[in-house]
Protein backbone atom coordinates (compact mmCIF):
# COMPACT_ATOMS: atom_id res chain seq x y z
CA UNK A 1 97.63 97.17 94.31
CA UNK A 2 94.79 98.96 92.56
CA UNK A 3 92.45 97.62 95.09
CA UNK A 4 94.45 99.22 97.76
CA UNK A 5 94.95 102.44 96.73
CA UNK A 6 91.59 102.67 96.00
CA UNK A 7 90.64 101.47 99.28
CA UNK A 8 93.01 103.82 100.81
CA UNK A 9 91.78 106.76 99.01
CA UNK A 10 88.16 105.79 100.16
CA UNK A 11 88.69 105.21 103.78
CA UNK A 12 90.45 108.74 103.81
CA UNK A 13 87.80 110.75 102.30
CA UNK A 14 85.77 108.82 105.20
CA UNK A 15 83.64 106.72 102.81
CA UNK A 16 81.29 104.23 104.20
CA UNK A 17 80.08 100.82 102.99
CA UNK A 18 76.64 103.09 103.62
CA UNK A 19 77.91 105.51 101.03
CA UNK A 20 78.77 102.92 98.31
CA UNK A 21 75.90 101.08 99.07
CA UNK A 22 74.00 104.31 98.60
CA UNK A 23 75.33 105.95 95.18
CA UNK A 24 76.17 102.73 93.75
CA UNK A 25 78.11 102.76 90.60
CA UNK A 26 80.42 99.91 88.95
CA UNK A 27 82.38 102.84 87.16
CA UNK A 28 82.59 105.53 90.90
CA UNK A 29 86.13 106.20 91.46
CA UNK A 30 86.47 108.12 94.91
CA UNK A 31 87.41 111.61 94.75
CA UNK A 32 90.64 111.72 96.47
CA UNK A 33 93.25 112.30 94.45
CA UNK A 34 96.89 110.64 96.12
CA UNK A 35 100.03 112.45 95.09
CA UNK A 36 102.08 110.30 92.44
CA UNK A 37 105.13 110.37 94.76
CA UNK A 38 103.19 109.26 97.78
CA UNK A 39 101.63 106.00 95.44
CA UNK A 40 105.11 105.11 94.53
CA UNK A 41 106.49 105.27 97.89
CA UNK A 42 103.76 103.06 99.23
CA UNK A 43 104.34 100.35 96.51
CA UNK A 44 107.93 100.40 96.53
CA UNK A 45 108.01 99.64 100.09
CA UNK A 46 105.28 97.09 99.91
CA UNK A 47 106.14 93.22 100.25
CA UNK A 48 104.05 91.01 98.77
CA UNK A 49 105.37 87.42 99.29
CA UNK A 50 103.98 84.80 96.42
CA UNK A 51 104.37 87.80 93.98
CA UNK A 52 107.65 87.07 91.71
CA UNK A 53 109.28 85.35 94.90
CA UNK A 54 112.13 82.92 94.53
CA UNK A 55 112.70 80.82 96.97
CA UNK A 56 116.39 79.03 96.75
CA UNK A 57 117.00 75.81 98.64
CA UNK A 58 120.80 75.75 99.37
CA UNK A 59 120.62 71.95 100.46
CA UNK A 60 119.27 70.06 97.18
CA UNK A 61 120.07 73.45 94.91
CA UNK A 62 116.50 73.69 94.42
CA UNK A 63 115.61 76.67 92.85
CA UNK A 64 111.47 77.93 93.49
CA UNK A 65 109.57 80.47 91.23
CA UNK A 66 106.17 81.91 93.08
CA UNK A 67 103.74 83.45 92.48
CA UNK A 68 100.11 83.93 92.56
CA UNK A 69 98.52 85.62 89.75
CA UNK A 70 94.97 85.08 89.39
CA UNK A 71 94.00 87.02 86.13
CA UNK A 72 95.48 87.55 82.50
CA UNK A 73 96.82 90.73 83.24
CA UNK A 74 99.02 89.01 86.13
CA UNK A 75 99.78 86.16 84.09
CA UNK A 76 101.08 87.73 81.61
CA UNK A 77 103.90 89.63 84.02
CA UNK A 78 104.39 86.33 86.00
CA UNK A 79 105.29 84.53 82.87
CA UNK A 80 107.84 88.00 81.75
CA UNK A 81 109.58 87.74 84.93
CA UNK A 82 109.64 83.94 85.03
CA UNK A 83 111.37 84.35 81.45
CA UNK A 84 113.47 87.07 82.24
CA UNK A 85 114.10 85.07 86.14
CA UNK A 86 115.36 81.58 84.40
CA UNK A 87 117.11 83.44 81.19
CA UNK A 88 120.61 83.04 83.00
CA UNK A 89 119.67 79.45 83.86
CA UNK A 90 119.48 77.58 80.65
């Protein structure tokens, strides 16, 4: 999501790949500033399948956790909600 919104604020300030490429720095944040209220609303209306889905299979009562976390950070929520998911299961 960080990605995004950083992407977002980028592409609205009309940044280029030319203008990155240009004042390159691993630490540049864009200018833009988003309003708090505007992020939220974006990422509480985003769907992100594979992120903390379950999946329920009604025929063989198969129950699916997904998700597709890909660094420590994300790993560390996946497993929190995969916890919190299956506590009513045991």
């Amino acid at each position: 999501a960080n990605l995004a919104l950083h992407l977002c604020q980028a592409i609205s300030n009309g940044i280029t790949t030319s203008n990155i490429n240009a004042n390159s720095n691993s630490n540049a944040t864009p200018n833009a500033t988003f309003h708090d209220i505007m992020m939220l609303e974006a990422l509480s209306e985003a769907s992100w399948p594979g992120r903390c889905q379950t999946i329920q299979q009604p025929d063989t009562g198969t129950t699916f956790f997904l998700d597709g976390a890909h660094t420590v950070q994300s790993l560390t929520a996946t497993l929190q909600w995969f916890a919190h998911a299956t506590s009513s299961k045991r």
